[in-house]
N, C-alpha and C. Protein backbone atom coordinates (compact mmCIF):
# COMPACT_ATOMS: atom_id res chain seq x y z
N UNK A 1 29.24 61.26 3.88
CA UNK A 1 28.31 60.39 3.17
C UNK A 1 28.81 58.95 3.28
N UNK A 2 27.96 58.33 3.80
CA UNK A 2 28.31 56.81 4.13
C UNK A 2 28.90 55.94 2.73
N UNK A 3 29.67 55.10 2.45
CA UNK A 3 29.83 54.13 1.52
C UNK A 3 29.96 53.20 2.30
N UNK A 4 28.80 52.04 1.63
CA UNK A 4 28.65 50.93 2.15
C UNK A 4 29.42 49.56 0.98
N UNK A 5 29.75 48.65 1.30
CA UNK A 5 30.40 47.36 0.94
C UNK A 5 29.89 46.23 1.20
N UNK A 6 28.83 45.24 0.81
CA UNK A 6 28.62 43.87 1.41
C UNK A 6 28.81 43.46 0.33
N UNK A 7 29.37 42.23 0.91
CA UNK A 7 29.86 40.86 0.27
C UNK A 7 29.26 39.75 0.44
N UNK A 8 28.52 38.92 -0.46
CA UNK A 8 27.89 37.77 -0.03
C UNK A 8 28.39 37.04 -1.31
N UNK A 9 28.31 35.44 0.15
CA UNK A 9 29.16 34.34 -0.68
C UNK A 9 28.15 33.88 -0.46
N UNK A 10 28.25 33.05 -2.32
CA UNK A 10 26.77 32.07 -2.63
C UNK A 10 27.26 30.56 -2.57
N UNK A 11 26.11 29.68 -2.16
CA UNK A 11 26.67 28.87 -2.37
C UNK A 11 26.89 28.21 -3.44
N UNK A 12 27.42 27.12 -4.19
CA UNK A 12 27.80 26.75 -5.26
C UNK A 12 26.49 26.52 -6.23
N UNK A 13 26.65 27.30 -7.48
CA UNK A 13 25.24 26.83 -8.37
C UNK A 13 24.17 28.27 -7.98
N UNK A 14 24.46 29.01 -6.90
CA UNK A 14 23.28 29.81 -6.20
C UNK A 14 23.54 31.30 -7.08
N UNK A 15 24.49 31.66 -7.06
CA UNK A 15 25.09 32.96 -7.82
C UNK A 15 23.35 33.92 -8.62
N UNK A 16 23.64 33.18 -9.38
CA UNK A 16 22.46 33.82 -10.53
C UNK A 16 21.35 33.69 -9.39
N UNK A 17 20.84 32.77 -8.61
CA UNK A 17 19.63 33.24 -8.15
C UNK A 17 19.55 34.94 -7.19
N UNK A 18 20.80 34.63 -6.55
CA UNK A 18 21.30 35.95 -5.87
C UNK A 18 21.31 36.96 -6.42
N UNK A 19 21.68 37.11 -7.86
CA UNK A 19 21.78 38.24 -9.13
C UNK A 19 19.93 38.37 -9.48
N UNK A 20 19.36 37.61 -9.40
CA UNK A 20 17.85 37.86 -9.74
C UNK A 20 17.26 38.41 -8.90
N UNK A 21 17.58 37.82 -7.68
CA UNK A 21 17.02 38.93 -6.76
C UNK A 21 17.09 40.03 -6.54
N UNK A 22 18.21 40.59 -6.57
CA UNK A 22 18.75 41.83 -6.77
C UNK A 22 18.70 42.50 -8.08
N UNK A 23 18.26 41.92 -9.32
CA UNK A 23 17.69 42.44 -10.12
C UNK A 23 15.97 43.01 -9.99
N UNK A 24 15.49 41.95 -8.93
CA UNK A 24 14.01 42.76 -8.86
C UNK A 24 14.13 43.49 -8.01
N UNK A 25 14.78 43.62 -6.55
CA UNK A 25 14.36 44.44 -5.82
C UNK A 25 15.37 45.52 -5.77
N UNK A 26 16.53 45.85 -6.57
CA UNK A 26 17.06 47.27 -6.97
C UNK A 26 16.61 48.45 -7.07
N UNK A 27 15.68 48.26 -7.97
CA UNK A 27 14.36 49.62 -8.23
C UNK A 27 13.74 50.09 -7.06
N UNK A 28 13.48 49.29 -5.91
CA UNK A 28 13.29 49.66 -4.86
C UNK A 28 13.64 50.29 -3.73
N UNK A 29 15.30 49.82 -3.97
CA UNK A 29 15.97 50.46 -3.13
C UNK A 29 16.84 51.88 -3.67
N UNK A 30 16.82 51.74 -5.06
CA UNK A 30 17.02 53.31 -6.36
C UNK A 30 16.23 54.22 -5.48
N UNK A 31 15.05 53.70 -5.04
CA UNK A 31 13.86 54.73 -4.94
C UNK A 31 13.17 55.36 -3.71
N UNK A 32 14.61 54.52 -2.71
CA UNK A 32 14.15 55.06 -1.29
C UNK A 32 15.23 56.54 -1.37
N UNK A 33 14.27 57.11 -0.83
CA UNK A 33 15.47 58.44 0.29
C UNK A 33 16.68 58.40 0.61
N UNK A 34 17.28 59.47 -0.16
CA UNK A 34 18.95 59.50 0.05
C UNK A 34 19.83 58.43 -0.42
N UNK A 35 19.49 57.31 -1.89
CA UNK A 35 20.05 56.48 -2.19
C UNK A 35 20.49 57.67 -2.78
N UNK A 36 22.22 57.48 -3.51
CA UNK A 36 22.67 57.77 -4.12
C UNK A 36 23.59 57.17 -5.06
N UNK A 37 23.80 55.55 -4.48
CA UNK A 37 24.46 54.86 -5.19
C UNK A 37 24.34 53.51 -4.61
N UNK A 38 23.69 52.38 -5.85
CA UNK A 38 23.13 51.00 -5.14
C UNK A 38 23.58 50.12 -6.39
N UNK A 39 24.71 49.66 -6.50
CA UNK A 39 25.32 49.17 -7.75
C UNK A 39 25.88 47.54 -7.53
N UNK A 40 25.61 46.85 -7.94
CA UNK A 40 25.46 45.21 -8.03
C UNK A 40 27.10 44.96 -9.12
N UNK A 41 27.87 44.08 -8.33
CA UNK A 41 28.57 43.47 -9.25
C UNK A 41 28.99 41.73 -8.87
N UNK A 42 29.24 41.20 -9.48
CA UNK A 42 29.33 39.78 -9.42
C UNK A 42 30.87 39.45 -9.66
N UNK A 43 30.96 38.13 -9.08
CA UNK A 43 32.57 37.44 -9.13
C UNK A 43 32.08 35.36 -8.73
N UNK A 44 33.15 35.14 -9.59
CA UNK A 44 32.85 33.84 -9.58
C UNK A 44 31.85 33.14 -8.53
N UNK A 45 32.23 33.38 -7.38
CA UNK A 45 31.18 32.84 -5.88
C UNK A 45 31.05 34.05 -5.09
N UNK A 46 30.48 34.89 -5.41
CA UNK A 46 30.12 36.09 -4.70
C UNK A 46 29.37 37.32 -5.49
N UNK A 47 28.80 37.85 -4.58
CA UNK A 47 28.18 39.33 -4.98
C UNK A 47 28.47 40.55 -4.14
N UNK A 48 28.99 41.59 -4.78
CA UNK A 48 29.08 42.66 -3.86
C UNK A 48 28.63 43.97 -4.16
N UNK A 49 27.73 44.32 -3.35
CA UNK A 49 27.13 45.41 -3.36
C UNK A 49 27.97 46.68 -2.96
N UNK A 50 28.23 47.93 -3.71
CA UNK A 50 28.92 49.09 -3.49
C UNK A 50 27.62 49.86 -3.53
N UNK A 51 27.44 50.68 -2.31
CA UNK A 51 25.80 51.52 -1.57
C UNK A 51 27.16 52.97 -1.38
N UNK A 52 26.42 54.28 -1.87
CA UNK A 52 26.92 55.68 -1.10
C UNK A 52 24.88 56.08 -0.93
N UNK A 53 25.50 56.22 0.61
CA UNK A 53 24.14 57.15 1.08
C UNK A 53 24.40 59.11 0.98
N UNK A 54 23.16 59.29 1.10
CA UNK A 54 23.34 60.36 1.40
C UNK A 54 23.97 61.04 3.00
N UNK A 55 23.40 60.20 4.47
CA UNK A 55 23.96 60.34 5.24
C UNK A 55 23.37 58.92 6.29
N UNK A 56 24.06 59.11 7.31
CA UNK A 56 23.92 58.24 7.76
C UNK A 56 21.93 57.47 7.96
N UNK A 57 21.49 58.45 8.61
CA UNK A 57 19.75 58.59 8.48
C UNK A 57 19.03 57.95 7.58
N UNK A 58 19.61 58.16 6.31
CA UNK A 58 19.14 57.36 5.45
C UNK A 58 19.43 55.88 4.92
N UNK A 59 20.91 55.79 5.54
CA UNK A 59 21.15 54.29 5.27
C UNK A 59 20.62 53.55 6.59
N UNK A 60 20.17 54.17 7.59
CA UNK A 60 19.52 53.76 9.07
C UNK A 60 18.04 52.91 8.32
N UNK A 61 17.70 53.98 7.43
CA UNK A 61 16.13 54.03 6.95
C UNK A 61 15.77 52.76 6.12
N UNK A 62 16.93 52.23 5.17
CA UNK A 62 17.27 51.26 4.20
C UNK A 62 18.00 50.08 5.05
N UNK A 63 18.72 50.37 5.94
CA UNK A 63 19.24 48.81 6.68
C UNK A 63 17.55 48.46 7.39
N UNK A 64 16.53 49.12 7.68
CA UNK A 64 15.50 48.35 8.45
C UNK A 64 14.03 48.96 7.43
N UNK A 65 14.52 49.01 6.42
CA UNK A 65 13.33 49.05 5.20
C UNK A 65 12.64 47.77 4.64
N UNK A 66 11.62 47.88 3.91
CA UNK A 66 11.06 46.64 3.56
C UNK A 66 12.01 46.19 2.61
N UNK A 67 12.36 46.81 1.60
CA UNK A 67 13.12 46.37 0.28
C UNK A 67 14.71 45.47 0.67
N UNK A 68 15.06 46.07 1.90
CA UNK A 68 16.07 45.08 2.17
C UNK A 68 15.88 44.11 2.81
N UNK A 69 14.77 43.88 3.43
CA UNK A 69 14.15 43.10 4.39
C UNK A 69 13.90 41.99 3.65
N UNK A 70 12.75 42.13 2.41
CA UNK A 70 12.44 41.58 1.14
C UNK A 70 13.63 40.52 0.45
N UNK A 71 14.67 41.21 -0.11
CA UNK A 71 15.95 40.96 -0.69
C UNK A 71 16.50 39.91 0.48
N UNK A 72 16.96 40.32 1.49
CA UNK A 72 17.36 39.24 3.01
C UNK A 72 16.78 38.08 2.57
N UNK A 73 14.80 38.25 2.68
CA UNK A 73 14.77 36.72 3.29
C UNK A 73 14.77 35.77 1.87
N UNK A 74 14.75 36.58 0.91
CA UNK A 74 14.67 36.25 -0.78
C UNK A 74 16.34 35.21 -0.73
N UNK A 75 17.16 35.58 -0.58
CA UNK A 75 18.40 35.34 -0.44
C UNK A 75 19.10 34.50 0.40
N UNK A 76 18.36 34.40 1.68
CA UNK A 76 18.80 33.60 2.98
C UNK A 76 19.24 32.10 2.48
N UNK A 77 19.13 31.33 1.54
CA UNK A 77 19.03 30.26 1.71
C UNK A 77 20.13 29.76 0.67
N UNK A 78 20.50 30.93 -0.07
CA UNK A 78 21.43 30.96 -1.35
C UNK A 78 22.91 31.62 -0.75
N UNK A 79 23.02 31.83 0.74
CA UNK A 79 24.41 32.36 0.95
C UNK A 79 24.78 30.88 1.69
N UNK A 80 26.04 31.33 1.44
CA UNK A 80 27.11 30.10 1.94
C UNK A 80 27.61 30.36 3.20
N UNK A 81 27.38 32.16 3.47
CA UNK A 81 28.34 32.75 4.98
C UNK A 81 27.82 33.77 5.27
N UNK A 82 27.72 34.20 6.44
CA UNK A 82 26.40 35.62 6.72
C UNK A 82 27.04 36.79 5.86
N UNK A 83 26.28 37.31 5.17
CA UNK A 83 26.67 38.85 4.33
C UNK A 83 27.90 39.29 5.01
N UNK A 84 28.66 39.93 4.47
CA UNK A 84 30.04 40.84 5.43
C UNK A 84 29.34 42.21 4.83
N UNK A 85 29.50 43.13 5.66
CA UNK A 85 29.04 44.56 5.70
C UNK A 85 29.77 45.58 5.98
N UNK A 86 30.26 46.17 5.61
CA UNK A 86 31.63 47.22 6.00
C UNK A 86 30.56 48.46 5.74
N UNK A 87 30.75 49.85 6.61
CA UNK A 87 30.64 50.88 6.64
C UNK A 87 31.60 51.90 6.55
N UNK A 88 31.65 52.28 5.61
CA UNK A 88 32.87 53.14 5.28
C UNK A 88 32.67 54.89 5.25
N UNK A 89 33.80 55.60 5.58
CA UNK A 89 33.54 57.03 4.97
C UNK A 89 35.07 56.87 4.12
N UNK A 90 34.80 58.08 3.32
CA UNK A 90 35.61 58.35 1.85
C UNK A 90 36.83 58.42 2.46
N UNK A 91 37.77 58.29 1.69
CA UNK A 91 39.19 58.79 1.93
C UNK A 91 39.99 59.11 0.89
N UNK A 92 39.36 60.25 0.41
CA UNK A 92 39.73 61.33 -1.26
C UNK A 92 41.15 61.10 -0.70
N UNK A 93 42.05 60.10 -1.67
CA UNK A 93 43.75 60.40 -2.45
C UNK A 93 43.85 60.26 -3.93
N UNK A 94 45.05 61.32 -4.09
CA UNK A 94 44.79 61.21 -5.71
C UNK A 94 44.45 61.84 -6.21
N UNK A 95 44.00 61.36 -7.72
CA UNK A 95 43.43 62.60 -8.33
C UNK A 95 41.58 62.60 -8.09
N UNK A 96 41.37 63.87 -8.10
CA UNK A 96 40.14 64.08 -7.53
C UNK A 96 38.90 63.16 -8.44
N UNK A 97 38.94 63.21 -9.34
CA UNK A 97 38.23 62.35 -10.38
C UNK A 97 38.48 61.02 -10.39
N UNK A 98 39.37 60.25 -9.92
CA UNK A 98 39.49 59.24 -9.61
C UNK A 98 39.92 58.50 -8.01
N UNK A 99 39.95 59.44 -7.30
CA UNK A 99 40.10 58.72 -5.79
C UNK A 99 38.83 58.42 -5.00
N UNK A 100 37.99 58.93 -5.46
CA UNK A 100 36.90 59.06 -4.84
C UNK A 100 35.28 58.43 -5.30
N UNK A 101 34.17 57.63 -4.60
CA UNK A 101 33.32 58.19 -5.43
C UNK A 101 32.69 59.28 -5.64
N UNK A 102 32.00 59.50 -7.06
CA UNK A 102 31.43 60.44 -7.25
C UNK A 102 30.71 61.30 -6.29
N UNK A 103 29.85 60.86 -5.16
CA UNK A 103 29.15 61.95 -4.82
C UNK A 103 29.59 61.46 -3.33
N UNK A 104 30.37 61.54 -3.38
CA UNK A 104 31.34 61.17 -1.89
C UNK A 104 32.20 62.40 -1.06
């Protein structure tokens, strides 16, 4: 199951508009196929999105969906540096309840 990571740097003052956007178009992407985890967190000049798909297919379906498409061009003008995007798979160490995500 894929875990995804992007990082976008806003530019100065832009933050909250970046957080609004992603406050409207969340529900959208909750509601496509095989989301399983689409969780928004913020830091002084940045936003980073933590995504677990169900498999790869479906995060194929959501990287060229409208809702991210939407969110992109909503956003384009409020980053400071192109999105960073990491594709990750799990790497369970530890204790099982905490090394991992949940449906990972």
């Amino acid at each position: 199951m894929p875990v995804v990571v992007a990082t976008i740097k806003t530019k100065p003052g832009r933050r909250e508009d970046v957080l609004a956007a992603f406050r409207r178009h969340a529900p959208a992407v909750h509601a496509e196929p095989g989301c399983l985890l689409y969780a928004v967190h913020a830091g002084e000049d940045r936003v980073t999105v933590v995504e677990n798909w169900v498999d790869h297919a479906s995060l194929d379906a959501h990287s060229a969906g409208p809702a991210l498409e939407a969110l992109g061009a909503e956003i384009a003008e409020a980053l400071a540096s192109p999105v960073d995007v990491a594709v990750l798979e799990p790497v369970p160490a530890g204790e099982p309840g905490k090394g991992r995500l949940p449906n990972t």
